[in-house]
N, C-alpha and C. Protein backbone atom coordinates (compact mmCIF):
# COMPACT_ATOMS: atom_id res chain seq x y z
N UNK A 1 -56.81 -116.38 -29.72
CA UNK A 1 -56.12 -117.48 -29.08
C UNK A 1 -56.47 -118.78 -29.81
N UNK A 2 -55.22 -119.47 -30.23
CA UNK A 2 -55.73 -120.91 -30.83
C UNK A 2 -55.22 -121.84 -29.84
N UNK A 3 -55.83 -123.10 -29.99
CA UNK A 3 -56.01 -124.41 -28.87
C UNK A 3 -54.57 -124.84 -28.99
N UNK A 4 -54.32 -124.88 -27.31
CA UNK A 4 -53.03 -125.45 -27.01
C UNK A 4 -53.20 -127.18 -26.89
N UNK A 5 -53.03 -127.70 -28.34
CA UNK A 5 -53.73 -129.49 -28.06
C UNK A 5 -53.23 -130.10 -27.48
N UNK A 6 -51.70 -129.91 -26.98
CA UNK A 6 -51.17 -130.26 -25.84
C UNK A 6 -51.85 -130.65 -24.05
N UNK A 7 -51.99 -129.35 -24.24
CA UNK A 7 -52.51 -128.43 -22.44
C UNK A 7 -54.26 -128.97 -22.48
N UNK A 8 -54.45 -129.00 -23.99
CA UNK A 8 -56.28 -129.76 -24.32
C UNK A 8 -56.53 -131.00 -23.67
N UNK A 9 -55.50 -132.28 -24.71
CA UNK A 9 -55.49 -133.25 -24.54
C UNK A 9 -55.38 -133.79 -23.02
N UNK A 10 -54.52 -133.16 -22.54
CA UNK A 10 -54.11 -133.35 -20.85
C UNK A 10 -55.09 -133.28 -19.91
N UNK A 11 -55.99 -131.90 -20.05
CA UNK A 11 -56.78 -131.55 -19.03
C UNK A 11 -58.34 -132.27 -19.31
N UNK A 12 -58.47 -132.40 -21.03
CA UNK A 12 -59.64 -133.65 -20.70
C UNK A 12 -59.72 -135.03 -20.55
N UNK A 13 -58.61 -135.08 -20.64
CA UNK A 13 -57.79 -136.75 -19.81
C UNK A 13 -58.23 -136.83 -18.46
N UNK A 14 -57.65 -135.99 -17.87
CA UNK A 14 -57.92 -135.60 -16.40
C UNK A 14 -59.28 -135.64 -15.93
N UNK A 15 -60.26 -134.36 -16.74
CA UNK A 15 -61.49 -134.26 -15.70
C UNK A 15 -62.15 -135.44 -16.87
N UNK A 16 -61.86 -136.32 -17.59
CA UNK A 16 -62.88 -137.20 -17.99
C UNK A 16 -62.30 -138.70 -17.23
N UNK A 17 -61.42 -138.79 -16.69
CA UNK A 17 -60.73 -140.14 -15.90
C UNK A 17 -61.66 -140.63 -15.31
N UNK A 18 -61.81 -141.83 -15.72
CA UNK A 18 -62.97 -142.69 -14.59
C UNK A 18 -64.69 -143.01 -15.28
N UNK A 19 -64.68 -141.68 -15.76
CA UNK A 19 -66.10 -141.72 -16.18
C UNK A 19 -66.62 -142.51 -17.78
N UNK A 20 -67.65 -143.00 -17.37
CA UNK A 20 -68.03 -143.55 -18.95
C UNK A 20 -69.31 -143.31 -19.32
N UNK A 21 -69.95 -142.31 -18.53
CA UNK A 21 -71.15 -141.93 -19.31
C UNK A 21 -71.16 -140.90 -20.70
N UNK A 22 -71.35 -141.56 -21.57
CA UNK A 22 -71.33 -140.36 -22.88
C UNK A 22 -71.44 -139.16 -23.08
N UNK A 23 -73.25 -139.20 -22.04
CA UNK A 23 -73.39 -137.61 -22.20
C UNK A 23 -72.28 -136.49 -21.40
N UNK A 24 -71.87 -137.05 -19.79
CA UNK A 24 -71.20 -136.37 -19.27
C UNK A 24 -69.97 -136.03 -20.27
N UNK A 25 -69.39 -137.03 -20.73
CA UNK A 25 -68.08 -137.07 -21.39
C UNK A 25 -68.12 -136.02 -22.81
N UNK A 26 -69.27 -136.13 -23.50
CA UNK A 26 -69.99 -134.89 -24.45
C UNK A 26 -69.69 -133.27 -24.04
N UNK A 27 -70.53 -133.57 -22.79
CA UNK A 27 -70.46 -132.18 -22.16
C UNK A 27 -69.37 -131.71 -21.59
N UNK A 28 -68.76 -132.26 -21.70
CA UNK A 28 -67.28 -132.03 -20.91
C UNK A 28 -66.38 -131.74 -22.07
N UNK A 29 -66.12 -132.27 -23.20
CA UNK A 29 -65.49 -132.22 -24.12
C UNK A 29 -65.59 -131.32 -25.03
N UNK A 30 -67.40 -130.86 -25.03
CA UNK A 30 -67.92 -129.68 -26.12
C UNK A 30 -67.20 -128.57 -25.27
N UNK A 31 -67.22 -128.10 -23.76
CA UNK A 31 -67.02 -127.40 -22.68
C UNK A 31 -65.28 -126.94 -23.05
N UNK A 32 -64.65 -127.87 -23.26
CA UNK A 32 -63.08 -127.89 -22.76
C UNK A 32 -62.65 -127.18 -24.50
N UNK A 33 -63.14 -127.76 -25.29
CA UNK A 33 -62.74 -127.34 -26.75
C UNK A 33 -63.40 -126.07 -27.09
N UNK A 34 -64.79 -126.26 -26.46
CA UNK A 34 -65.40 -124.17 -26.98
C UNK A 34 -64.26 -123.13 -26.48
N UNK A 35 -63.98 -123.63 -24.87
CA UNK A 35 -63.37 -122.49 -24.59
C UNK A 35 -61.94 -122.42 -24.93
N UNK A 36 -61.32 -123.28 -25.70
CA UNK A 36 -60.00 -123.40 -26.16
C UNK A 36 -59.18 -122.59 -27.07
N UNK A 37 -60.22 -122.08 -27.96
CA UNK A 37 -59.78 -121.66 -29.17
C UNK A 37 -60.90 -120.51 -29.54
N UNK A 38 -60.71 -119.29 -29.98
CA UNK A 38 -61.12 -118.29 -30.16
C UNK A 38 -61.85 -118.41 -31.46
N UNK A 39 -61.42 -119.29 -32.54
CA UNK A 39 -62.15 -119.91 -33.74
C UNK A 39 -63.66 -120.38 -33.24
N UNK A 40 -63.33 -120.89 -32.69
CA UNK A 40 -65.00 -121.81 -31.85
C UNK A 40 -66.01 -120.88 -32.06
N UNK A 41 -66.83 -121.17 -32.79
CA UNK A 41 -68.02 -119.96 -32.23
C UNK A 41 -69.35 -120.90 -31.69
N UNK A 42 -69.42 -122.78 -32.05
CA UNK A 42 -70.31 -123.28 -31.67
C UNK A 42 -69.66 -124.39 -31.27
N UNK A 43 -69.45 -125.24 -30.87
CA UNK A 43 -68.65 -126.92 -30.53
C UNK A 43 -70.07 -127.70 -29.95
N UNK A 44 -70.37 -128.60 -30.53
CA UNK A 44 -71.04 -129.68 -29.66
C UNK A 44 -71.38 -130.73 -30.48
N UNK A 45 -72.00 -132.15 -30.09
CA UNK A 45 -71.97 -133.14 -30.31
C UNK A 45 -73.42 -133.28 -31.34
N UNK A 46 -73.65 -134.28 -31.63
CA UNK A 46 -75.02 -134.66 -32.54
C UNK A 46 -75.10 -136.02 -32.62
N UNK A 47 -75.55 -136.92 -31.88
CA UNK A 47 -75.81 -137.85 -30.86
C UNK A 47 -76.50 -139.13 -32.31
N UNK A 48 -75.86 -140.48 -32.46
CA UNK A 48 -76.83 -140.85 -33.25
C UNK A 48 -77.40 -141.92 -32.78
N UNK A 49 -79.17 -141.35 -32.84
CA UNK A 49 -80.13 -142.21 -31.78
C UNK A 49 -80.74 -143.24 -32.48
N UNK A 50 -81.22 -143.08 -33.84
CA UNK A 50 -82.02 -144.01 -34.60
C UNK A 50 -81.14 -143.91 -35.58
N UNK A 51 -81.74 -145.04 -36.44
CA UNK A 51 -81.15 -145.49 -37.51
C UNK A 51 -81.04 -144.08 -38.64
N UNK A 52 -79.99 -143.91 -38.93
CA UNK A 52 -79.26 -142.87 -40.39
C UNK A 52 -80.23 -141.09 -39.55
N UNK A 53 -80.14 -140.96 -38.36
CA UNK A 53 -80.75 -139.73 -37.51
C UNK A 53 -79.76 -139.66 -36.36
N UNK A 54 -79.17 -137.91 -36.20
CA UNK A 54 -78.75 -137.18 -35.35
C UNK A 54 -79.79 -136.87 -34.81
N UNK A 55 -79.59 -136.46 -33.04
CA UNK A 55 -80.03 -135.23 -32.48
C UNK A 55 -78.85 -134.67 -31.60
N UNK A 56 -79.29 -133.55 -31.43
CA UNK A 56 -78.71 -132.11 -30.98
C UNK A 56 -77.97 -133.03 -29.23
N UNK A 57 -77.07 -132.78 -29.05
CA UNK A 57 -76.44 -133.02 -27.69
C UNK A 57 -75.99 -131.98 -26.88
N UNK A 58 -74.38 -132.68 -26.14
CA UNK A 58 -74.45 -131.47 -25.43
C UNK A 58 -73.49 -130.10 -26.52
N UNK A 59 -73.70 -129.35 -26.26
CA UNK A 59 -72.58 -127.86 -26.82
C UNK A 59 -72.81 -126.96 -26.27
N UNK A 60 -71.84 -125.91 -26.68
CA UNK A 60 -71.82 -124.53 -26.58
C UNK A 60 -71.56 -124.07 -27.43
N UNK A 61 -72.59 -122.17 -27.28
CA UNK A 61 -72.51 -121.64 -28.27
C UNK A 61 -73.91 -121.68 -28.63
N UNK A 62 -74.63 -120.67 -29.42
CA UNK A 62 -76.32 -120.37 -29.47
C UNK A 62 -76.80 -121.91 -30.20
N UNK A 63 -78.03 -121.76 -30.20
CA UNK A 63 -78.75 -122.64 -30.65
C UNK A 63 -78.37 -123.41 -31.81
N UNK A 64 -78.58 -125.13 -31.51
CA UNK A 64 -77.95 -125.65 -33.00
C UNK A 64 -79.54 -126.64 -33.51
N UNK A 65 -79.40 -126.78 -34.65
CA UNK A 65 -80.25 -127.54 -35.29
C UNK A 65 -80.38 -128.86 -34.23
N UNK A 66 -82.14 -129.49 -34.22
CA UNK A 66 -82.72 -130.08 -33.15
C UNK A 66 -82.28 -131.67 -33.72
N UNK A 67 -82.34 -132.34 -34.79
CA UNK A 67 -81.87 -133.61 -35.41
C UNK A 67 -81.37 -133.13 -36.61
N UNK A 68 -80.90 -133.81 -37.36
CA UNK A 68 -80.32 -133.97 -38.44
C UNK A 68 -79.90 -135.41 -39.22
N UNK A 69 -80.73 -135.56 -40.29
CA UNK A 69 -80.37 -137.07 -40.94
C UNK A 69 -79.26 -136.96 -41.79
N UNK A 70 -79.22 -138.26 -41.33
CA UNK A 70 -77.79 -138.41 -42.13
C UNK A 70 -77.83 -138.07 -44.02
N UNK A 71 -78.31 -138.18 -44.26
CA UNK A 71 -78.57 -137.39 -45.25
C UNK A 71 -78.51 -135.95 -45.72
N UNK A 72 -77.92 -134.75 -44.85
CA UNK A 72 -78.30 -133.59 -45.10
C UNK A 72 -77.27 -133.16 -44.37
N UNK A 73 -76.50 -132.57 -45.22
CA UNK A 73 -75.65 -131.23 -44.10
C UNK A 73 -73.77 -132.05 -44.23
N UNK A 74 -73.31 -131.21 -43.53
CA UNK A 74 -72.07 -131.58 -43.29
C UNK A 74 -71.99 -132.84 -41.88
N UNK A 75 -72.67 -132.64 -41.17
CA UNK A 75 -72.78 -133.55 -39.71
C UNK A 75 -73.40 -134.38 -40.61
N UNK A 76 -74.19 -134.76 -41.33
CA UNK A 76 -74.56 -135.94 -42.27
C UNK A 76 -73.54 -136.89 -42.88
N UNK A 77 -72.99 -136.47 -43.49
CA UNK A 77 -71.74 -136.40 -44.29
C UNK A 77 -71.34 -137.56 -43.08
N UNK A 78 -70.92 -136.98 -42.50
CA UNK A 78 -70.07 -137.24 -41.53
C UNK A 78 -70.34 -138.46 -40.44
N UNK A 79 -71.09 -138.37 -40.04
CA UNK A 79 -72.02 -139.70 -39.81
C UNK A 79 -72.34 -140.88 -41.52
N UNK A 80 -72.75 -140.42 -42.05
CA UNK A 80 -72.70 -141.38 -43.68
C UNK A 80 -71.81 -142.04 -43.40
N UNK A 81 -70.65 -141.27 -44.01
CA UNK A 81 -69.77 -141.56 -44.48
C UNK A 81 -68.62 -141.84 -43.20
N UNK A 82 -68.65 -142.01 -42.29
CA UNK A 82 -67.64 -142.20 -41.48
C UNK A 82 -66.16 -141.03 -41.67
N UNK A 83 -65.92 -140.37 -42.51
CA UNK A 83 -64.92 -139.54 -42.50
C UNK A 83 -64.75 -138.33 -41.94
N UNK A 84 -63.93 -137.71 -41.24
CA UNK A 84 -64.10 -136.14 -41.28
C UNK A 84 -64.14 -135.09 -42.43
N UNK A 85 -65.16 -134.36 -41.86
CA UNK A 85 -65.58 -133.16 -42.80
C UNK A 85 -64.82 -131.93 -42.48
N UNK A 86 -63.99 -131.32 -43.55
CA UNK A 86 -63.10 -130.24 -43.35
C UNK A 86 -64.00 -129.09 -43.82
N UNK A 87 -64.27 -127.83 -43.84
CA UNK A 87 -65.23 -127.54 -44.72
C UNK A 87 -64.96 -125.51 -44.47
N UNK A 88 -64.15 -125.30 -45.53
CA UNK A 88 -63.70 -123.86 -45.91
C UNK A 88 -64.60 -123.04 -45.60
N UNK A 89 -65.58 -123.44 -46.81
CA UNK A 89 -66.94 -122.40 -46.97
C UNK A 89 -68.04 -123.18 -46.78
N UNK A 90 -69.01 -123.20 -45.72
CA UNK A 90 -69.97 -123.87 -45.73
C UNK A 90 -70.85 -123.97 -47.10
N UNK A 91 -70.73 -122.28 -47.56
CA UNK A 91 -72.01 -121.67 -48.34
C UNK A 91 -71.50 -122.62 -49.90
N UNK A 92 -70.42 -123.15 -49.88
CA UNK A 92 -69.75 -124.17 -51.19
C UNK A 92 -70.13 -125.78 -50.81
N UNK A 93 -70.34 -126.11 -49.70
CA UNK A 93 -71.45 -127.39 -49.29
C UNK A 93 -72.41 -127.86 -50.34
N UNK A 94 -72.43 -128.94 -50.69
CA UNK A 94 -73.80 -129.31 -51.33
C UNK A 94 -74.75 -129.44 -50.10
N UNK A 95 -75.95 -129.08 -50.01
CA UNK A 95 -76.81 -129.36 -49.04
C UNK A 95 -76.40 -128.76 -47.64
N UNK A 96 -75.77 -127.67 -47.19
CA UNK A 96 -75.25 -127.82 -46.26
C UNK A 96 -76.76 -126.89 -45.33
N UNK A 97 -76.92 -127.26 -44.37
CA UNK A 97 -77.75 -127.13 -43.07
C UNK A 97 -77.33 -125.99 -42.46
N UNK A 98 -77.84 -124.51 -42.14
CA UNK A 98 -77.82 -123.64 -41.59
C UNK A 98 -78.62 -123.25 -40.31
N UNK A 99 -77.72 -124.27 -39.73
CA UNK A 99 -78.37 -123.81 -38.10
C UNK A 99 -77.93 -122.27 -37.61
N UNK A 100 -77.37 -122.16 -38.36
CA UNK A 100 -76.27 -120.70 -37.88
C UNK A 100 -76.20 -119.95 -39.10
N UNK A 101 -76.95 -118.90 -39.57
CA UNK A 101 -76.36 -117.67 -40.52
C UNK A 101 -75.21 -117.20 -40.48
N UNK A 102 -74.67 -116.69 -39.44
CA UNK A 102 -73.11 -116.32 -38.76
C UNK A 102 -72.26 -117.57 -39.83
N UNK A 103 -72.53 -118.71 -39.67
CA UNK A 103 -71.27 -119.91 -39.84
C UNK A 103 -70.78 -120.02 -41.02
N UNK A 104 -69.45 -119.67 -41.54
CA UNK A 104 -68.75 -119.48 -42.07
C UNK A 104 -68.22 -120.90 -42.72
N UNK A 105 -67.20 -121.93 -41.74
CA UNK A 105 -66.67 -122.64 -42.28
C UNK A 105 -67.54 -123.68 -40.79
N UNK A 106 -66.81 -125.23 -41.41
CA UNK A 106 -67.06 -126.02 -40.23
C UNK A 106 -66.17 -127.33 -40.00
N UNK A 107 -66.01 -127.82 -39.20
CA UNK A 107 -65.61 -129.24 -39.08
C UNK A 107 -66.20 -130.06 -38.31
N UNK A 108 -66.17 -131.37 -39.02
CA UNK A 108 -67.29 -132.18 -38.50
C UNK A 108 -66.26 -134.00 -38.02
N UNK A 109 -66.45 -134.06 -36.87
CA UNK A 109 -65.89 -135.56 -36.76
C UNK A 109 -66.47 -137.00 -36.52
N UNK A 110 -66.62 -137.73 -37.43
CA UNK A 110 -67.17 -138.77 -36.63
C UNK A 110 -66.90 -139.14 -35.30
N UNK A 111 -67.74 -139.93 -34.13
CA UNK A 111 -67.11 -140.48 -32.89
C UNK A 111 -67.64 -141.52 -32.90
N UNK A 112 -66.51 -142.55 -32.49
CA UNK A 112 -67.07 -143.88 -31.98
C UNK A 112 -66.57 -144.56 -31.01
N UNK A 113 -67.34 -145.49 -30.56
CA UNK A 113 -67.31 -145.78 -29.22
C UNK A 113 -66.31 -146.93 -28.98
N UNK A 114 -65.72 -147.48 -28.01
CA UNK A 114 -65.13 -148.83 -28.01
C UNK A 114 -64.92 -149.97 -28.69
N UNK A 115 -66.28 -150.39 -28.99
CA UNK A 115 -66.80 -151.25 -29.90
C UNK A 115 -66.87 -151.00 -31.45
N UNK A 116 -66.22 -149.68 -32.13
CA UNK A 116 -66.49 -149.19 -32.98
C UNK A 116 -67.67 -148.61 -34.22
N UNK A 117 -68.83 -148.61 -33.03
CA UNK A 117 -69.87 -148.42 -33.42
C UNK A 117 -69.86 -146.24 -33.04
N UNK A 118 -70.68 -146.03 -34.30
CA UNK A 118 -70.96 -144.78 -34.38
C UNK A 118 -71.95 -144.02 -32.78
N UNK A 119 -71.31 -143.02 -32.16
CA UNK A 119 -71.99 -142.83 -31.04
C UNK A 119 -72.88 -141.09 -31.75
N UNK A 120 -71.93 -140.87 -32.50
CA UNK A 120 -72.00 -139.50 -32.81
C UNK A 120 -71.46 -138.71 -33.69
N UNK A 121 -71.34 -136.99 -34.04
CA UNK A 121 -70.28 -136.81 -34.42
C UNK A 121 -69.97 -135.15 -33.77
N UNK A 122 -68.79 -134.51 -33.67
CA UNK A 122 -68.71 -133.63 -33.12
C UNK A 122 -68.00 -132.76 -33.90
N UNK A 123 -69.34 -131.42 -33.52
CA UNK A 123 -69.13 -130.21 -35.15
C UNK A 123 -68.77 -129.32 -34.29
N UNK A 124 -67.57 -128.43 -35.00
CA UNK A 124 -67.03 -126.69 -34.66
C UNK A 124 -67.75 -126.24 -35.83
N UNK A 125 -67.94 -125.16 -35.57
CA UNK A 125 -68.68 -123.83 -36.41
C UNK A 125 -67.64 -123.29 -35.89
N UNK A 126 -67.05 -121.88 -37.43
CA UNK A 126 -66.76 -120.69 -36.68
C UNK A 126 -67.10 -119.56 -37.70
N UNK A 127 -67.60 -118.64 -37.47
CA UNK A 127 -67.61 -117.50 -38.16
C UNK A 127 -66.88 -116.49 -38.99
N UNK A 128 -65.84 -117.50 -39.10
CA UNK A 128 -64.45 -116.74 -39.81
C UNK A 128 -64.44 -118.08 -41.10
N UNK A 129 -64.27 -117.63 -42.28
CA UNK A 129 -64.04 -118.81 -43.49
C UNK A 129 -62.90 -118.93 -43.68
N UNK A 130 -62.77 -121.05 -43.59
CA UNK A 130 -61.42 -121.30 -43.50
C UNK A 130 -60.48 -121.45 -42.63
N UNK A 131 -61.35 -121.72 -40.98
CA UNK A 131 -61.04 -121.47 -40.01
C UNK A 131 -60.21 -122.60 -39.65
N UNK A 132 -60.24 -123.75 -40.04
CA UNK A 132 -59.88 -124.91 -39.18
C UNK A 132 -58.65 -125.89 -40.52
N UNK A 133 -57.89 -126.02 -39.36
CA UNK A 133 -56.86 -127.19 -40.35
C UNK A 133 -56.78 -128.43 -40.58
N UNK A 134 -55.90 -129.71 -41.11
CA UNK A 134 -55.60 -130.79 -40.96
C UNK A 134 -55.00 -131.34 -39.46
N UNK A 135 -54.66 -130.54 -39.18
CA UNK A 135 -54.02 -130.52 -37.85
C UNK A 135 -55.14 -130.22 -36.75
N UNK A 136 -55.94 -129.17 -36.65
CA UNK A 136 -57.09 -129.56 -35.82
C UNK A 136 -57.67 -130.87 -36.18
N UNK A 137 -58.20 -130.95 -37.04
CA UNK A 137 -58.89 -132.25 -37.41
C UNK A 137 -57.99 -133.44 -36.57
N UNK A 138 -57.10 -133.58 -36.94
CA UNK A 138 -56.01 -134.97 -36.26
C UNK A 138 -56.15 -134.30 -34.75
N UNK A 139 -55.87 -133.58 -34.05
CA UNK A 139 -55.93 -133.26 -32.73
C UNK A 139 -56.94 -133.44 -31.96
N UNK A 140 -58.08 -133.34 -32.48
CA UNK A 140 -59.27 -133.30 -32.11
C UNK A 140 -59.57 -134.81 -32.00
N UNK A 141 -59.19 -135.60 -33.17
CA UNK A 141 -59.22 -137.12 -33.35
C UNK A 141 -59.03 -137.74 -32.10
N UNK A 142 -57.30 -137.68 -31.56
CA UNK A 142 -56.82 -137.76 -30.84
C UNK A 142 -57.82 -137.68 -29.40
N UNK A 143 -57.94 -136.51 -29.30
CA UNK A 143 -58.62 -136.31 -28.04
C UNK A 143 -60.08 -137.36 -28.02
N UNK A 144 -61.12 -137.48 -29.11
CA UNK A 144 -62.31 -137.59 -29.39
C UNK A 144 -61.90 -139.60 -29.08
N UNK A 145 -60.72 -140.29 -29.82
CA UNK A 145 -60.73 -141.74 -29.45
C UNK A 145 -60.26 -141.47 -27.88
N UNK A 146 -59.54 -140.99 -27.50
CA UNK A 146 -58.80 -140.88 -25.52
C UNK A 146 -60.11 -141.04 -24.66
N UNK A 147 -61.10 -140.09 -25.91
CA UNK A 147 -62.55 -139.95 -24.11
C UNK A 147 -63.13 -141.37 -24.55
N UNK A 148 -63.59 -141.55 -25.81
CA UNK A 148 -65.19 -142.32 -26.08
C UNK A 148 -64.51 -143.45 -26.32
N UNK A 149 -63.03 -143.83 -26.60
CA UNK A 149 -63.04 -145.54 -26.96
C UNK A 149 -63.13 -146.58 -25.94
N UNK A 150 -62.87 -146.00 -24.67
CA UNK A 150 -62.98 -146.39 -23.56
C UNK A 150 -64.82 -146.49 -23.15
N UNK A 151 -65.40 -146.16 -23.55
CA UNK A 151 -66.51 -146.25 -23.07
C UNK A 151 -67.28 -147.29 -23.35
């Protein structure tokens, strides 16, 4: 089953209406997108607390790496550099971070908040290489400014 971004976008509109706490809005969002799409094998956030440093937020899906500097990995990248990370083959990554043996390909999005300051960024893993498109990426966008620009 792949994500209906339609029926996505709608229903985390809905149960995120009103609210502006991050983490809830995290957990709600890692929640609504794991179970969306059969690609998913990990979805969750990586929170940025200190200066050029991730840590682990909310997700689903087994255990993910506890911080991560911006310096290292694809969620690095991605936080750095402000862009989204599309990413075929992880194992073709320079530096890429193996929280997951299983993980195949990944995508990584920056998030930011109202103010346009970096809150985070939010990574899919999936265990299949090559899993994710231009079109997830923009969909996901979509959804990711609807929850957090408001906040």
């Amino acid at each position: 089953m792949q994500a209906d971004f339609g029926t996505l976008t709608k229903t985390i509109a809905s149960l995120t209406a009103g609210e502006t706490d991050e983490v809830a809005l995290m957990a709600t969002v890692a929640c609504e997108v794991h179970h969306a799409d059969d690609r998913f094998d990990w979805t969750g956030f990586y929170r940025a607390v200190a200066p050029e440093l991730l840590k682990i937020g909310p997700y689903q899906g087994g255990h993910g790496c506890l911080q991560i500097p911006f310096s290292r990995g694809v969620c690095g990248a991605a936080a750095r550099t402000g862009v989204v990370q599309l990413v075929a083959d992880v194992d073709a990554f320079p530096g890429h971070i193996a929280c997951a043996s299983s993980t195949r390909s990944e995508l990584v999005l920056p998030v930011w908040n109202a103010a346009g300051g970096l809150i985070g960024v939010f990574d899919i893993d999936s265990d299949q290489p090559n899993a994710f498109t231009e079109e997830d990426a923009e969909q996901l966008a979509v959804i990711l400014r609807q929850v957090f620009s408001r906040s």
